[in-house]
C-alpha atoms as a PDB file:
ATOM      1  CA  UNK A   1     -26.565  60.814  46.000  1.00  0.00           C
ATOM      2  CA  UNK A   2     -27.581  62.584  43.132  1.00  0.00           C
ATOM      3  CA  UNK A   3     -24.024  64.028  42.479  1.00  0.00           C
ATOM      4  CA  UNK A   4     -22.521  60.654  42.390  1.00  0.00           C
ATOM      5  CA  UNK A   5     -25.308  59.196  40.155  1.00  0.00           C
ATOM      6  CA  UNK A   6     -24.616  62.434  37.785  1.00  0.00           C
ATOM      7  CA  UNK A   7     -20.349  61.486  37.737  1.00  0.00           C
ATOM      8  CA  UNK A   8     -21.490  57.930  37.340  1.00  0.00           C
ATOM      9  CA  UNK A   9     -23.468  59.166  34.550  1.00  0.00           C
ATOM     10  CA  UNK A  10     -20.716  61.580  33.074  1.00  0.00           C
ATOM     11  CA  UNK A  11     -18.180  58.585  33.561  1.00  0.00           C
ATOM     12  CA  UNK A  12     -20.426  56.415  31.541  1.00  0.00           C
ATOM     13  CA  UNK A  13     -21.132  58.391  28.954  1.00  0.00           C
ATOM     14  CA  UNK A  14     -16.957  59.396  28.803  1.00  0.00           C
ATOM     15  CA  UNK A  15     -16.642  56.098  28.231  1.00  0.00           C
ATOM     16  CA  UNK A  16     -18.452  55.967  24.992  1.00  0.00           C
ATOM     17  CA  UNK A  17     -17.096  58.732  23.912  1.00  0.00           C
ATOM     18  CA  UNK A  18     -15.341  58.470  20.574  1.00  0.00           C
ATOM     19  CA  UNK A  19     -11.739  59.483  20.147  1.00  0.00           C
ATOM     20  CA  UNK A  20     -11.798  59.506  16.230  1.00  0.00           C
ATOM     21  CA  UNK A  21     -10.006  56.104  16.047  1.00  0.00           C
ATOM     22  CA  UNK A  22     -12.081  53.535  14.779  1.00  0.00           C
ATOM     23  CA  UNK A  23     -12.296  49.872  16.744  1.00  0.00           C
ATOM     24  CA  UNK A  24     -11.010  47.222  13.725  1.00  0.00           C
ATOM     25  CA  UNK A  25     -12.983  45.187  12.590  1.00  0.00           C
ATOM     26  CA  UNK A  26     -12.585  41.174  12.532  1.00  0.00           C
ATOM     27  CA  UNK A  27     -14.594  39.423  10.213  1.00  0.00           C
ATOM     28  CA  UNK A  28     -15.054  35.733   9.812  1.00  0.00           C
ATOM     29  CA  UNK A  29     -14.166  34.112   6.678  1.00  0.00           C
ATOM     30  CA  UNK A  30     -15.711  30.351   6.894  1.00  0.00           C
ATOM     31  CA  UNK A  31     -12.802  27.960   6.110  1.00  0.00           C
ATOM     32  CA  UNK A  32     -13.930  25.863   2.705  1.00  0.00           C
ATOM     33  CA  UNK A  33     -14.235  22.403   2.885  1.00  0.00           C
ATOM     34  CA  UNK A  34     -10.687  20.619   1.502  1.00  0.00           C
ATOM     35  CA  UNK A  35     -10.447  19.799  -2.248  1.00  0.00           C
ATOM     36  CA  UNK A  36      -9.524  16.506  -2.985  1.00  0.00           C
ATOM     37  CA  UNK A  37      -6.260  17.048  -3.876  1.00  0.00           C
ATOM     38  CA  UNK A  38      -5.816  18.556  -0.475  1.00  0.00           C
ATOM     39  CA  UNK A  39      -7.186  15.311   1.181  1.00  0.00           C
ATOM     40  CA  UNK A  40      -5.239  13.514  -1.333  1.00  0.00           C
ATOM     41  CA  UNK A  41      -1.679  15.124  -0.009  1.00  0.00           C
ATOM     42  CA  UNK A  42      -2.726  14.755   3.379  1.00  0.00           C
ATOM     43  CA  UNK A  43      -3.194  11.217   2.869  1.00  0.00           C
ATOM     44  CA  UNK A  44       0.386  10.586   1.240  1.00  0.00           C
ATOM     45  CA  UNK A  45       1.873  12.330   4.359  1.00  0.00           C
ATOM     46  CA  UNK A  46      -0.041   9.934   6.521  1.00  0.00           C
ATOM     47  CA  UNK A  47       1.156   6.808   4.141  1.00  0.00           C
ATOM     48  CA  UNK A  48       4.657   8.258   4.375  1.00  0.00           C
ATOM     49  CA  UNK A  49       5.223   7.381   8.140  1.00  0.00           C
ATOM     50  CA  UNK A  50       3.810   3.525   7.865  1.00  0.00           C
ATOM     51  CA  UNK A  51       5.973   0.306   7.818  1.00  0.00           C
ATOM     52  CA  UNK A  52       5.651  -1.958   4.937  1.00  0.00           C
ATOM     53  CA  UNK A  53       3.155  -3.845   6.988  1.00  0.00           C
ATOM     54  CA  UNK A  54       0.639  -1.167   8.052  1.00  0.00           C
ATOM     55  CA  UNK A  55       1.490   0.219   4.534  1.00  0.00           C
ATOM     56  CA  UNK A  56       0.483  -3.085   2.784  1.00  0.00           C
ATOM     57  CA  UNK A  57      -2.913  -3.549   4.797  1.00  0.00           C
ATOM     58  CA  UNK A  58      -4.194   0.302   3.978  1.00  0.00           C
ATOM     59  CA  UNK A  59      -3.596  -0.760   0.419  1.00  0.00           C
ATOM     60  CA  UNK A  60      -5.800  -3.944   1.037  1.00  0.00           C
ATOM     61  CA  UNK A  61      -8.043  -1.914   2.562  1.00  0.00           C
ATOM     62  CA  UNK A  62      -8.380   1.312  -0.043  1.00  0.00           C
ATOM     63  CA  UNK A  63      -8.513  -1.341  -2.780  1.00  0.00           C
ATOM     64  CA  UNK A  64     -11.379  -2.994  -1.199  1.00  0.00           C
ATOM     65  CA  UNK A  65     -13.161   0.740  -0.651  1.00  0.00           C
ATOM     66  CA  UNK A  66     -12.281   1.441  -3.853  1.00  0.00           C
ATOM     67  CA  UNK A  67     -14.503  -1.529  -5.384  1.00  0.00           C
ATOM     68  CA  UNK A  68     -17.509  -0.179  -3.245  1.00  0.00           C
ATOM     69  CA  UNK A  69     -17.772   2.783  -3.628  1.00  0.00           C
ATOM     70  CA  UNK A  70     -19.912   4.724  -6.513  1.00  0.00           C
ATOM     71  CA  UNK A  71     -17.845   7.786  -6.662  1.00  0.00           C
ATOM     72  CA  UNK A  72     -14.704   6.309  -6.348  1.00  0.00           C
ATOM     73  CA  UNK A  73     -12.507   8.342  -7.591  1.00  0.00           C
ATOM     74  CA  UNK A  74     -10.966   9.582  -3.988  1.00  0.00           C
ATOM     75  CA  UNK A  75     -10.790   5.942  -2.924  1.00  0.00           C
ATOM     76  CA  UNK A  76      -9.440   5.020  -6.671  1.00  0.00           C
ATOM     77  CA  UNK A  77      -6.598   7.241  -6.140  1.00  0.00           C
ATOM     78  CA  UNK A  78      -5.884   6.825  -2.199  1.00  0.00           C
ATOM     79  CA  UNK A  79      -6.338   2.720  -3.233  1.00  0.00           C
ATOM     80  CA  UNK A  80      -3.460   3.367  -5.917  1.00  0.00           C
ATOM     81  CA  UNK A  81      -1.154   5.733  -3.882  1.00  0.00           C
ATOM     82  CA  UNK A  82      -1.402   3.160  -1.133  1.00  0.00           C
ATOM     83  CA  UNK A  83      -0.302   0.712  -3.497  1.00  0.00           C
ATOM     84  CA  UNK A  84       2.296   2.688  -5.063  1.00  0.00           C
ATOM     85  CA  UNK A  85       4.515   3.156  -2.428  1.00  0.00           C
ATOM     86  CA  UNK A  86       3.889  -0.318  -1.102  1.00  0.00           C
ATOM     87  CA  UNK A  87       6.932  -1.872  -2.211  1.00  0.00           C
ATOM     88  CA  UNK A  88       5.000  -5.248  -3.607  1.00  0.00           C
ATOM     89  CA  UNK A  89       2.746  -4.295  -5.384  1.00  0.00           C
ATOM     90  CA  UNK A  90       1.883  -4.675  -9.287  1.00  0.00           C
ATOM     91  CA  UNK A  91       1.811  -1.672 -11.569  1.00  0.00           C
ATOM     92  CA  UNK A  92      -1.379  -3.013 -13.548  1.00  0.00           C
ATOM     93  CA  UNK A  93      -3.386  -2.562 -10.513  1.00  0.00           C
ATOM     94  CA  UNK A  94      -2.225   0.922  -9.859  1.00  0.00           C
ATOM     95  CA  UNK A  95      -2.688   1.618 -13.325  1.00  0.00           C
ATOM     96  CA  UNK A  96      -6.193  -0.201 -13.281  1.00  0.00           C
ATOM     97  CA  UNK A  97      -7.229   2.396 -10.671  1.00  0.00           C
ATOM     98  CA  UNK A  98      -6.319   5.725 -11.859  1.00  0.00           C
ATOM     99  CA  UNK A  99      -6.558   5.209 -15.554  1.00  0.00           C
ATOM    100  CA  UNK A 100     -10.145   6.057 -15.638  1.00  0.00           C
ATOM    101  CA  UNK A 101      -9.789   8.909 -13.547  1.00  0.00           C
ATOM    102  CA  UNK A 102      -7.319  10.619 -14.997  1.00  0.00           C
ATOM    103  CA  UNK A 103      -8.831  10.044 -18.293  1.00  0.00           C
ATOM    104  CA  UNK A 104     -12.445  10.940 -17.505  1.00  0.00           C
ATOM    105  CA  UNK A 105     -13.340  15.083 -18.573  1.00  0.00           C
ATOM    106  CA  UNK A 106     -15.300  16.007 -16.099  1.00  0.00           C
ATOM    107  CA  UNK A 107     -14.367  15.788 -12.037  1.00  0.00           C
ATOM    108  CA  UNK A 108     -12.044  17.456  -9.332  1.00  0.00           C
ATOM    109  CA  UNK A 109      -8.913  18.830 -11.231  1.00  0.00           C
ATOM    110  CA  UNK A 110      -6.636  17.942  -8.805  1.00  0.00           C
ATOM    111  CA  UNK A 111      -7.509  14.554  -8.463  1.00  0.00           C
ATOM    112  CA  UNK A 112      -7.040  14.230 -11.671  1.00  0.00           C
ATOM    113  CA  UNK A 113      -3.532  15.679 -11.664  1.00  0.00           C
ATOM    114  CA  UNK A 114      -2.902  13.287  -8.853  1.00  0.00           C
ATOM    115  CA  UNK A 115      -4.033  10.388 -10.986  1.00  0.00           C
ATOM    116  CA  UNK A 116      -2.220  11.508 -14.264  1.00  0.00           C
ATOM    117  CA  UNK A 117       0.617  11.903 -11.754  1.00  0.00           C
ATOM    118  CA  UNK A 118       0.382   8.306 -10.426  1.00  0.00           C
ATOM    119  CA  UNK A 119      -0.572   6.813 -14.055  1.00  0.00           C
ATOM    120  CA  UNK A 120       2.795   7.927 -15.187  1.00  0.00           C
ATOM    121  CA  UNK A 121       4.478   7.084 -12.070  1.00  0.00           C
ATOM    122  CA  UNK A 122       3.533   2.954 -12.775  1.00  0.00           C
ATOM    123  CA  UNK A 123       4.171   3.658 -16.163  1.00  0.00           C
ATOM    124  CA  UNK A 124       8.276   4.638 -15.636  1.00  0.00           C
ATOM    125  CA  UNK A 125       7.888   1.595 -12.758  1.00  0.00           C
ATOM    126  CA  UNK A 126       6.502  -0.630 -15.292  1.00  0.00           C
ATOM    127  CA  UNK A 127       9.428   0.084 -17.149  1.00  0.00           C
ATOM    128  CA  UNK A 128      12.431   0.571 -14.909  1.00  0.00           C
ATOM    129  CA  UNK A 129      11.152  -3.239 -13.849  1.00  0.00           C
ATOM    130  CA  UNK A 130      11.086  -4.733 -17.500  1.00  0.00           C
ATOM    131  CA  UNK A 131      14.983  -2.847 -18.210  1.00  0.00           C
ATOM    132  CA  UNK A 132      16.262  -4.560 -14.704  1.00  0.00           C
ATOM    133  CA  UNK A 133      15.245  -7.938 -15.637  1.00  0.00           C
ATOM    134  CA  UNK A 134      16.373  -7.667 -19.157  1.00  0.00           C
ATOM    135  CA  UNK A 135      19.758  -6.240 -17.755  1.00  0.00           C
ATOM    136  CA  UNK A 136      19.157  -8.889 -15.338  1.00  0.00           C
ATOM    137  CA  UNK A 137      18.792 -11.704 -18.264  1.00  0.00           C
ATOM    138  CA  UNK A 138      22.274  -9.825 -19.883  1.00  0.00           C
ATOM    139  CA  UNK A 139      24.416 -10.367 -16.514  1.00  0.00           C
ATOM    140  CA  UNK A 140      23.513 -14.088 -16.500  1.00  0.00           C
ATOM    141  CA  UNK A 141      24.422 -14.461 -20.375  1.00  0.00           C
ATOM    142  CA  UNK A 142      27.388 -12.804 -19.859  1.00  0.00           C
ATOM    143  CA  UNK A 143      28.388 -14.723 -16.597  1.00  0.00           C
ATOM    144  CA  UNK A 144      27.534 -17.971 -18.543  1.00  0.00           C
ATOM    145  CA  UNK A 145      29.590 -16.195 -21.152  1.00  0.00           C
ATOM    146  CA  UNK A 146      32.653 -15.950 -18.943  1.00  0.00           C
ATOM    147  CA  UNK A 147      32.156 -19.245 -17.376  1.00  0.00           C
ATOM    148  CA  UNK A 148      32.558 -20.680 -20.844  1.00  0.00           C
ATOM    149  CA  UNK A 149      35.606 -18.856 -21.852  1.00  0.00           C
ATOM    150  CA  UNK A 150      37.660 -19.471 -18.388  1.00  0.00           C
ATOM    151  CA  UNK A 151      36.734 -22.869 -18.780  1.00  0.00           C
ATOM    152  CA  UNK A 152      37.718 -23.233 -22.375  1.00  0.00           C
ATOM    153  CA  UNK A 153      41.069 -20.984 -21.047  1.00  0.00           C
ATOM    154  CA  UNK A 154      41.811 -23.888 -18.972  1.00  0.00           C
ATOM    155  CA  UNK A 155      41.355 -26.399 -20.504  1.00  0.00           C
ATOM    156  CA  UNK A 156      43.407 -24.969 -23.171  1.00  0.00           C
ATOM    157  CA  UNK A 157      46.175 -24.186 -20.448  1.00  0.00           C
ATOM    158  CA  UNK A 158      45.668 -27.842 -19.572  1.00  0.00           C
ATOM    159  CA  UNK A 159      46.421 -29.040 -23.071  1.00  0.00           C
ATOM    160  CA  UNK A 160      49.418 -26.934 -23.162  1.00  0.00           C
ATOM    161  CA  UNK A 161      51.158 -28.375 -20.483  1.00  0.00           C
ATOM    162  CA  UNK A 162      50.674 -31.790 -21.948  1.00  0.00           C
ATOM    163  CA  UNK A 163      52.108 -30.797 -25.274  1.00  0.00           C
ATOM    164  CA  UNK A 164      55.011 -29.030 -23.063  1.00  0.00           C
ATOM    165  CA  UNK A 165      55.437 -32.345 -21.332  1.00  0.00           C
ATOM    166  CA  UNK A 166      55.414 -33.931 -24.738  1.00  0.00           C
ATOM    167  CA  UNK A 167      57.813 -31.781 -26.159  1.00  0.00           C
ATOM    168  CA  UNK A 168      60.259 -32.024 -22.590  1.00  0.00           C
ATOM    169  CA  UNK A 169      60.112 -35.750 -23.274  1.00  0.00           C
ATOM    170  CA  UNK A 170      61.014 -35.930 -27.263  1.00  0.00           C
ATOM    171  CA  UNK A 171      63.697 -33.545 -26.266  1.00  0.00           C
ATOM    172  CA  UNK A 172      65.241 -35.532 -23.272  1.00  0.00           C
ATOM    173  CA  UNK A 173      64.747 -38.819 -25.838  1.00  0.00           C
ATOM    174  CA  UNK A 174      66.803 -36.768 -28.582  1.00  0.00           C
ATOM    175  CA  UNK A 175      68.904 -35.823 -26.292  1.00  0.00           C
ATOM    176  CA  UNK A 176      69.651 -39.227 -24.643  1.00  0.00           C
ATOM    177  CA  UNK A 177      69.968 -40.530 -28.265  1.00  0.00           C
ATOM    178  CA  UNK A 178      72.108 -38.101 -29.485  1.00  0.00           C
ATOM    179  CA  UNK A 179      74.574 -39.559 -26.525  1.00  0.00           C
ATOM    180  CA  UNK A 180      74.548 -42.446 -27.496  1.00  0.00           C
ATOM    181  CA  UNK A 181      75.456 -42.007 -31.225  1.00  0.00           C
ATOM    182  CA  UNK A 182      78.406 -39.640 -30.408  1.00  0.00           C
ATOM    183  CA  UNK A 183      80.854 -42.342 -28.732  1.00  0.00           C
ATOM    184  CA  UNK A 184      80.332 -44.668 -31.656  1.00  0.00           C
ATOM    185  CA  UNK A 185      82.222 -41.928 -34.060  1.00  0.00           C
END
């Protein structure tokens, strides 16, 4: 008995022997909380996979968050995304919502990229919108335009074929009295 509890001892003590390696070591980093940018771009790629109806009622609903809520700057710019790429929405609302949080100084950096980003994005909307109605208002001009000149163009056709019908009839009168005077010679 005693010579196996003796090897059982050896064996154990083998065991923690060291072999000059050392064991590596894992060490646990805690993951940060996200920024808000990060929540931010998660958020778009959740907006990017709704229909224009789910899409529409998350803006309702992040514009209604956005009114009641102090620090609103997360919901200001989810609100305006939301509405962004909702395809009836106004650009004065988006602008309404990030405008004074991309230009306040102090605050998360990266939502205020995001809402510089999305200022400037209803901005060029704004404007892409103004150019296609004024091209808009050009087209119809023009095509009144062009309505106006083919109908003058016929009309004018019109007139020329009664002066050409005019003109066939003083020639066949001519001609019919120019007939008649020859066998009087």
């Amino acid at each position: 008995m005693r010579r196996l509890s003796g090897a059982l001892l050896a064996l154990a003590l083998a065991g923690c022997a060291s072999d000059g390696r050392e064991a590596p070591v894992t060490t646990y980093v805690p993951r940060s909380p996200p920024s808000a940018a990060d929540e931010v771009a998660a958020y778009m790629g959740s907006l990017r996979s709704m229909n224009d109806a789910a899409l529409a009622a998350e803006a309702r609903r992040q514009r209604n968050a956005a009114r009641g809520e102090r620090d609103g700057d997360l919901a200001r710019v989810k609100a305006a995304l939301a509405l962004s790429l909702a395809s009836a929405s106004e650009e004065s609302e988006i602008i309404s919502l990030v405008d004074p949080v991309a230009r306040r100084e102090k605050g998360d950096a990266g939502l205020k990229a995001m809402a510089s980003f999305l200022h400037g994005l209803a901005l060029d909307r704004r404007r892409l919108k103004e150019s296609a109605a004024a091209a808009s208002a050009r087209l119809r001009e023009e095509r009144r335009s062009q309505e106006q000149l083919r109908s003058a163009a016929n009309a004018a056709q019109e007139r020329a074929a009664q002066l050409q019908q005019k003109l066939d009839a003083l020639s066949a009168l001519e001609k019919s009295l120019s007939d008649r005077t020859e066998p009087t010679r």
